[in-house]
Protein backbone atom coordinates (compact mmCIF):
# COMPACT_ATOMS: atom_id res chain seq x y z
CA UNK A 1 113.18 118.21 101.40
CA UNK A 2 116.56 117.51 102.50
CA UNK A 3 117.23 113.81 100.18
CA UNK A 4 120.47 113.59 102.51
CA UNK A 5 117.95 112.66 105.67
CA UNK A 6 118.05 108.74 106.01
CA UNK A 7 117.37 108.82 109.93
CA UNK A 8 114.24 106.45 110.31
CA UNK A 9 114.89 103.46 109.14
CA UNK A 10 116.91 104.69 105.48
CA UNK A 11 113.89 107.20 105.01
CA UNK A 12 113.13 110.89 106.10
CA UNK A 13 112.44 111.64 109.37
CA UNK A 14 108.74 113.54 108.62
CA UNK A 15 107.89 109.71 106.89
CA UNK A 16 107.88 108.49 111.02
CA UNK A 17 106.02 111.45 112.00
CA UNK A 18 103.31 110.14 109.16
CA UNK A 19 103.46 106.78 109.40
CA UNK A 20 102.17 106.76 113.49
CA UNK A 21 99.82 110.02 112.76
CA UNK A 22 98.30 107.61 110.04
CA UNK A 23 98.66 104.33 112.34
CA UNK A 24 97.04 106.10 115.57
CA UNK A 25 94.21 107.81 112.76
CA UNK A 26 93.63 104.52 111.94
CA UNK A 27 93.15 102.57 115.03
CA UNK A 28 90.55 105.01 116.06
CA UNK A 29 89.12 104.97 112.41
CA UNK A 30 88.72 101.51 112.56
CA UNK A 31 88.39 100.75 115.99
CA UNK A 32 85.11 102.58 115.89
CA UNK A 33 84.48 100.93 112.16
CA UNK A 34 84.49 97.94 113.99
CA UNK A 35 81.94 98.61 116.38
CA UNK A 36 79.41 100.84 114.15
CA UNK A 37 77.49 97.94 112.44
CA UNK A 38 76.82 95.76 116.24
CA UNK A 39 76.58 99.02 118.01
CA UNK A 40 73.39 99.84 115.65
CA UNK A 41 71.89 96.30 115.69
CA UNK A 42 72.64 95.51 119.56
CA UNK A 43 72.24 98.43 121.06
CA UNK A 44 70.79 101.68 119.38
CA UNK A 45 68.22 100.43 116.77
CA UNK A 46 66.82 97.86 119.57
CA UNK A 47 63.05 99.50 121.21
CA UNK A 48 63.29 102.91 122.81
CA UNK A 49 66.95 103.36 122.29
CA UNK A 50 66.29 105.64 119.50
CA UNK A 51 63.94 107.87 121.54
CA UNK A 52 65.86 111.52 121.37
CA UNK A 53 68.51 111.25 118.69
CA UNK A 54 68.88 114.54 117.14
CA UNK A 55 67.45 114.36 113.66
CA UNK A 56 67.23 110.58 113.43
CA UNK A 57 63.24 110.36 112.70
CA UNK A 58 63.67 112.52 109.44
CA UNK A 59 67.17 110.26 108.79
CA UNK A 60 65.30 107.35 109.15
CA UNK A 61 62.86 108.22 106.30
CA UNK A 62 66.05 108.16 103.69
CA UNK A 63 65.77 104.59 103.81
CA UNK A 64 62.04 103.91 102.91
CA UNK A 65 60.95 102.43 106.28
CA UNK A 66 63.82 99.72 107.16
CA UNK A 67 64.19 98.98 110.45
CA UNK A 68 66.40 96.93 112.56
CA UNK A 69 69.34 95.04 111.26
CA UNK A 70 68.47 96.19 107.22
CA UNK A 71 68.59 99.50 108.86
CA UNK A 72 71.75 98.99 110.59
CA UNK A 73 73.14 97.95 107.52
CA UNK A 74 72.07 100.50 105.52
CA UNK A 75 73.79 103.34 107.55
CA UNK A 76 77.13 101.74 107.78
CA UNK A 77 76.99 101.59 103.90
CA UNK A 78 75.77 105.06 103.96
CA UNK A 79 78.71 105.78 105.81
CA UNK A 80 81.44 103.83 104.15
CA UNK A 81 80.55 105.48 100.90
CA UNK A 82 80.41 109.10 102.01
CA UNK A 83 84.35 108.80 103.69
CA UNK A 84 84.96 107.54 99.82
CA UNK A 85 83.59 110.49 98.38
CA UNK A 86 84.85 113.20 100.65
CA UNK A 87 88.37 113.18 100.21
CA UNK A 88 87.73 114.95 97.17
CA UNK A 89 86.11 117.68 99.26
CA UNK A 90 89.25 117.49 101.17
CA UNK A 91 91.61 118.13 98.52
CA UNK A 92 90.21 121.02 96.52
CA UNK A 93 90.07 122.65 100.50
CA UNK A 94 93.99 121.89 100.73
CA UNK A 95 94.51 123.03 97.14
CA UNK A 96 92.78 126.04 97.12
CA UNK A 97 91.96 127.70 100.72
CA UNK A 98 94.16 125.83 103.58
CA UNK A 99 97.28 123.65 101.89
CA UNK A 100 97.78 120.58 103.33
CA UNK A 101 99.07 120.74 106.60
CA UNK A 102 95.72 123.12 108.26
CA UNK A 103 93.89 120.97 106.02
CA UNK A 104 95.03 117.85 107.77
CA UNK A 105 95.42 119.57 111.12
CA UNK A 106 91.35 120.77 110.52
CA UNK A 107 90.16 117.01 109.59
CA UNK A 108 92.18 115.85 112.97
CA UNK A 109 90.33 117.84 114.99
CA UNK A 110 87.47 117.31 113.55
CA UNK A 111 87.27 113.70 114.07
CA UNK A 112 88.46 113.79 117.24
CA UNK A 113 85.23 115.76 118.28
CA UNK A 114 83.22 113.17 116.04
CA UNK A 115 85.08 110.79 117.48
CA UNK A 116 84.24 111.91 121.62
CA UNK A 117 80.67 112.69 120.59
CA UNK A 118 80.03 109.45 119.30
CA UNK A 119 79.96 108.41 123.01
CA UNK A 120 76.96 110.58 123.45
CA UNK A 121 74.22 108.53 122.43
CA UNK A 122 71.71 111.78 121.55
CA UNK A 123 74.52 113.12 119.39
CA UNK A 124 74.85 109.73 117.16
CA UNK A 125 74.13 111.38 113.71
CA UNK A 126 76.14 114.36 114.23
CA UNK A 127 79.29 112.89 115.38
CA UNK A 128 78.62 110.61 112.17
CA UNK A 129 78.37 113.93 110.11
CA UNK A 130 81.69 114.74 112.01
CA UNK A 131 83.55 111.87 111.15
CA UNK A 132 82.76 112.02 107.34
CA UNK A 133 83.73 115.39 107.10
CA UNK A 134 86.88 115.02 109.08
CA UNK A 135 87.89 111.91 107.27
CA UNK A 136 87.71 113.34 104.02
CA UNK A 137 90.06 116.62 105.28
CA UNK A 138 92.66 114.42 106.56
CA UNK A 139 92.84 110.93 104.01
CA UNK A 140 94.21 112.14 101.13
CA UNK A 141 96.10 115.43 102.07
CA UNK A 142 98.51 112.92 104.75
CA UNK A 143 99.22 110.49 102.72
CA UNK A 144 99.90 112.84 99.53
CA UNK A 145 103.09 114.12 101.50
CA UNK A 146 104.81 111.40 102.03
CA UNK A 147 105.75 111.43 98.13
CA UNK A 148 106.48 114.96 98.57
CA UNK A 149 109.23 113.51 100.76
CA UNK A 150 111.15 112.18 98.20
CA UNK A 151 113.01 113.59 94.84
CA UNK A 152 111.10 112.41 91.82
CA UNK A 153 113.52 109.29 91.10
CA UNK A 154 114.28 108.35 94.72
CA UNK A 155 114.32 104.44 95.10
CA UNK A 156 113.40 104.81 98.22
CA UNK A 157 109.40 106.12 97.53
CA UNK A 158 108.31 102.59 97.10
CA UNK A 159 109.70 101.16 100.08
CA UNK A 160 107.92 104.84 102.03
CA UNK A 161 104.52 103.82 100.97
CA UNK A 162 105.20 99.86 102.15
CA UNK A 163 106.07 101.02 105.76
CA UNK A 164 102.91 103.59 105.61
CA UNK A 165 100.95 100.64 104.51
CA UNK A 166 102.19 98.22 107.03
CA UNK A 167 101.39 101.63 109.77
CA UNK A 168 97.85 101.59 108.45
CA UNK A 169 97.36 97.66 109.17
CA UNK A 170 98.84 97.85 112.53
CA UNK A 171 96.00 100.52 113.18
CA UNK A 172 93.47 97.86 111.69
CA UNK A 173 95.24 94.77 114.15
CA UNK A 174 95.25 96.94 117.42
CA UNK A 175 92.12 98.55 116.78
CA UNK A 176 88.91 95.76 118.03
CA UNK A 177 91.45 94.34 120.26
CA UNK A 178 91.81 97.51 122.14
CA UNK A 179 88.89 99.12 121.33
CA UNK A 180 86.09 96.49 120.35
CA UNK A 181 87.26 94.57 123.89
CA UNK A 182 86.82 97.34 125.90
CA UNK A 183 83.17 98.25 123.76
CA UNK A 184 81.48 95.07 124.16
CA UNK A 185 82.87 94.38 128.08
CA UNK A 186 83.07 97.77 129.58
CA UNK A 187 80.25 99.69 127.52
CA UNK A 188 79.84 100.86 124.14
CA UNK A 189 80.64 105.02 124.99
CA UNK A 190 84.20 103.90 126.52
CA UNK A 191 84.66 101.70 123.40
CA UNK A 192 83.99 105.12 121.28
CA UNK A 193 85.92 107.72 123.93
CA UNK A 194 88.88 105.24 123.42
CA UNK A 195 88.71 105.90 119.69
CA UNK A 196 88.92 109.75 120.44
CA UNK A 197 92.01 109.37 122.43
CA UNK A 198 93.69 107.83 119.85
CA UNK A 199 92.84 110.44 117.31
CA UNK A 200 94.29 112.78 119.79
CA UNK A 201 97.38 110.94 119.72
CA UNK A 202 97.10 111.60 115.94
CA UNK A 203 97.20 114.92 116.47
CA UNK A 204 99.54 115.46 118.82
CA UNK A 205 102.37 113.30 117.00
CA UNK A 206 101.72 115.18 113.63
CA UNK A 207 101.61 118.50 115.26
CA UNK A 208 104.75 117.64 116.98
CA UNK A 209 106.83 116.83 113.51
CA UNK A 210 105.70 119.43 111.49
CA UNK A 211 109.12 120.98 111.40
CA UNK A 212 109.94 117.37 109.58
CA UNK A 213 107.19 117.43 106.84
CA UNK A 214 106.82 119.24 103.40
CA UNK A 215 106.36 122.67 102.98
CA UNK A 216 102.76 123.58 101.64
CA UNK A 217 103.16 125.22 97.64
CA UNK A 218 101.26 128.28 98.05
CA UNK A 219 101.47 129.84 95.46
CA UNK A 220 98.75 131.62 93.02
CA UNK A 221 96.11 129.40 91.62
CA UNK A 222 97.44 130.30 87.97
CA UNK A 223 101.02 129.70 89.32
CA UNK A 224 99.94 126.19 90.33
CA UNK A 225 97.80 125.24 87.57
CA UNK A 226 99.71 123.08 84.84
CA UNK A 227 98.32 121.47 81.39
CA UNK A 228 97.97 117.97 82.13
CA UNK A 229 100.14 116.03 79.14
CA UNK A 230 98.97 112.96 77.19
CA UNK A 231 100.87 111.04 79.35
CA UNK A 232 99.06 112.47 82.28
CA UNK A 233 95.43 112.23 79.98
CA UNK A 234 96.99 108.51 79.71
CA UNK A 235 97.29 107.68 83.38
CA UNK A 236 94.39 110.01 84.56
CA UNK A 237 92.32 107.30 81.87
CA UNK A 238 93.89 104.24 83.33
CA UNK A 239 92.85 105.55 87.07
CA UNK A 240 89.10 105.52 85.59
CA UNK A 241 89.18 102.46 84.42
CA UNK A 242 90.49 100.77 87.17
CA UNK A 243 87.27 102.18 89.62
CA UNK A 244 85.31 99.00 88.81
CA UNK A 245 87.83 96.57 89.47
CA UNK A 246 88.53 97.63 92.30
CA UNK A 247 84.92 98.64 93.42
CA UNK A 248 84.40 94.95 92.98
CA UNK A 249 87.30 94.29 96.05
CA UNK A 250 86.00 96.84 98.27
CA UNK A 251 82.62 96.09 98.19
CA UNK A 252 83.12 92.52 100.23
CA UNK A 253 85.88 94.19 101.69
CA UNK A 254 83.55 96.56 103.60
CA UNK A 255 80.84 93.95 103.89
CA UNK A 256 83.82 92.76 106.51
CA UNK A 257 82.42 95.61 109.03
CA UNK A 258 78.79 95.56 108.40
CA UNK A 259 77.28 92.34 107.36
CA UNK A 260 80.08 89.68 108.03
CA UNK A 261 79.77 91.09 112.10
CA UNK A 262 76.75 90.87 112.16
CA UNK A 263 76.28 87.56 110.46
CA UNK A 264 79.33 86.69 112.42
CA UNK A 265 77.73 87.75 116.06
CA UNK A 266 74.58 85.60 115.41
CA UNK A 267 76.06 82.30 114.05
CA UNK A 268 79.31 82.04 115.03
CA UNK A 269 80.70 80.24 118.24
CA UNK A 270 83.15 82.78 119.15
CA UNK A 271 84.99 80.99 122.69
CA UNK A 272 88.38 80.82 123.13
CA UNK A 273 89.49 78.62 125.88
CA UNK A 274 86.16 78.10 127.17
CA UNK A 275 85.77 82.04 126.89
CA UNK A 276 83.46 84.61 124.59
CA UNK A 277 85.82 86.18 122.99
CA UNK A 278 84.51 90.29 121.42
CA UNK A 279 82.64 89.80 117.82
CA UNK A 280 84.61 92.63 116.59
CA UNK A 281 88.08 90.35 116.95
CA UNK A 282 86.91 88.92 113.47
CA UNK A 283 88.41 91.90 111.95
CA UNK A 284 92.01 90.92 113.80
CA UNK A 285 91.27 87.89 112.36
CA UNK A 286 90.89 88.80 108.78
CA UNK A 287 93.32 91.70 108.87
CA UNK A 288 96.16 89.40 110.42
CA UNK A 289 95.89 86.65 107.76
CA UNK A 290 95.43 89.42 105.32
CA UNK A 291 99.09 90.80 106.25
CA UNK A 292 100.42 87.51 106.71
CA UNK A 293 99.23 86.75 102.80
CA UNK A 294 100.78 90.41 102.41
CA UNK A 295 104.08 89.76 103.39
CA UNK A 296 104.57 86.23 101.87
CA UNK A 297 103.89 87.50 98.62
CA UNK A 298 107.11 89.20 97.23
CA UNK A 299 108.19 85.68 97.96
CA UNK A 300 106.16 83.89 95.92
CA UNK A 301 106.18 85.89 92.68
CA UNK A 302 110.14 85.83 93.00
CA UNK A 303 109.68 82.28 92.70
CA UNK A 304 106.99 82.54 90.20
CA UNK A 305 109.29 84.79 88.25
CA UNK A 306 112.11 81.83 87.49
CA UNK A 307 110.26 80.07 85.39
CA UNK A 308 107.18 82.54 83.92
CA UNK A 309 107.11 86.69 83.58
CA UNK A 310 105.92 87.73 86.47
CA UNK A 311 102.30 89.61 86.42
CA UNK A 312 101.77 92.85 85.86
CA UNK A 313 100.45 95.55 88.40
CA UNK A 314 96.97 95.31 86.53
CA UNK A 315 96.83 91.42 86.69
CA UNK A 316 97.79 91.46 90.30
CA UNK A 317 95.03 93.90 90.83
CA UNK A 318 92.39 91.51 89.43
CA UNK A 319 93.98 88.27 90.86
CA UNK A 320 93.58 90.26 94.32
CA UNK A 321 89.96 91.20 93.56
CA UNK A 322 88.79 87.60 92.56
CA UNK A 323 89.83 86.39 95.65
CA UNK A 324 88.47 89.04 97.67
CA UNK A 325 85.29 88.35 95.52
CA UNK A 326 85.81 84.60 96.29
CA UNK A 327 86.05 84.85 99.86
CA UNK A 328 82.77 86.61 99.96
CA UNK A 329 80.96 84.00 98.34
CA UNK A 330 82.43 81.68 100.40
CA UNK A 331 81.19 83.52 103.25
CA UNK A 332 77.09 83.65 101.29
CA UNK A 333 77.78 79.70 100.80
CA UNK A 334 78.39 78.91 104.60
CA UNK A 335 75.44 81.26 105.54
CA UNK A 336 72.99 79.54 103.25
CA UNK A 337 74.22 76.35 104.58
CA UNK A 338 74.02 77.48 108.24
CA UNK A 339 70.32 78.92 107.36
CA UNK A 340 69.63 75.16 106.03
């Protein structure tokens, strides 16, 4: 890449081109995130609803018997953890048969149609199947270019992945304003078409910049392969032993979409000048504060920093996941209390 291009904001052009591929991606991605958990428990697990779903009577036997809101429950998590697992799917595809860009281009389309069918209530566990697949194509092998962008000791890869971040919560404000209004007021297949059309914009935006992005490496699988070094058998440890800190910040984090609605729906009185405001706002809520925390930050450990070292990556990690932790307890206290 050309290290001389500085024409979005200081940074490559292609890094504009994948932050609003990844901010549209998300707003559908979470838009219809935001609507899975009530959609189940309000509408498609109550009597007769679930009459005619392709293949949901042998689904429904994966989970021992559960019904209603356990059920509900259960298939969100069932589908949280399989768009965790198939990026790795995605990137031996992009490695070894596609490189990144078809990759990418394939999981696009693919969600789109996942996406679209989701508004066909018959076609609910396909257009799941859809989704899973296509998320695991496209995660990974996007964001994975944008450090192609840069030369290995460019000071400006940090700042890159800050703006991508800050694309991706965007996605996560807009998304149950847009989407969860127009789900829960105008009907829960425009709420899920809605989330199509903004994958399409996806598309369309990263088609459009291609010219702007990394070139794919295709070269021969023994051409490609390198010995990892003990500094890479070093880091590649580390990585492992960071999955169970942060498995214990994502679990309440995704607890945010599934039981936190749902809770949320039942007990909460949700008015806002004298008006019912959508359930699914409570992820605006949380993901508005969260970037609020997010951006006062830097701030704080700068002052933290004049009189102490300031922590470490690792210790940040863990300060982050015991309040993440903390806030879901918070959240089991108040129900208890609200149950007494």
């Amino acid at each position: 890449m050309n290290q001389g291009d500085r024409a979005f904001l200081g940074h490559p052009r292609g890094l504009a081109y994948l932050l609003f591929t990844e901010a549209w991606e998300r707003f559908s991605y979470y838009g219809m995130q935001s609507l899975l958990a009530l959609y189940l428990v309000k509408h498609l697990l109550q009597p007769g609803q679930a009459d005619g779903l392709l293949f949901f009577d042998a689904f429904r036997q994966l989970y021992g018997g559960l019904d209603g809101q356990p059920l509900a429950s259960a298939i969100v998590g069932t589908y949280f953890a399989s768009v965790y697992v198939t990026p790795i799917l995605g990137g031996l595809v992009a490695d070894r048969l596609l490189g990144r860009h078809r990759t990418v281009l394939l999981g696009a389309l693919t969600m789109m149609a996942g996406h679209f069918l989701m508004a066909v209530q018959a076609a609910f566990l396909p257009a799941l199947g859809l989704l899973v697949l296509g998320s695991g194509l496209f995660k990974g092998n996007l964001a994975s270019q944008i450090g192609a962008l840069y030369g290995r000791d460019d000071p400006r890869r940090d700042g890159a992945f800050q703006l991508y971040y800050l694309g991706i919560n965007i996605g996560l404000i807009a998304a149950p304003l847009v989407i969860g209004t127009l789900a829960e007021t105008r009907g829960w297949h425009v709420g899920f078409a809605v989330a199509g059309v903004g994958m399409a914009i996806a598309t369309i935006i990263y088609l459009a910049g291609r010219r702007h992005l990394p070139v794919d490496e295709r070269g021969s699988r023994s051409e490609r392969r390198m010995r990892m070094t003990g500094q890479d058998l070093r880091g590649l440890l580390g990585i492992i032993l960071l999955i169970p800190l942060l498995a214990v910040a994502l679990l309440p984090n995704n607890q945010i979409f599934n039981a936190y609605l749902i809770w949320g729906d039942a007990h909460l009185e949700l008015t806002l000048g004298g008006l019912r405001v959508p359930t699914s706002w409570l992820i605006t809520l949380d993901a508005g504060l969260g970037l609020t925390i997010l951006a006062g930050l830097p701030f704080v450990y700068r002052r933290y920093a004049r009189h102490r070292p300031e922590p470490g990556d690792l210790a940040k990690l863990t300060i982050g996941s015991l309040f993440a932790t903390g806030g879901m307890l918070c959240l089991a206290l108040g129900s208890a209390l609200a149950g007494a």
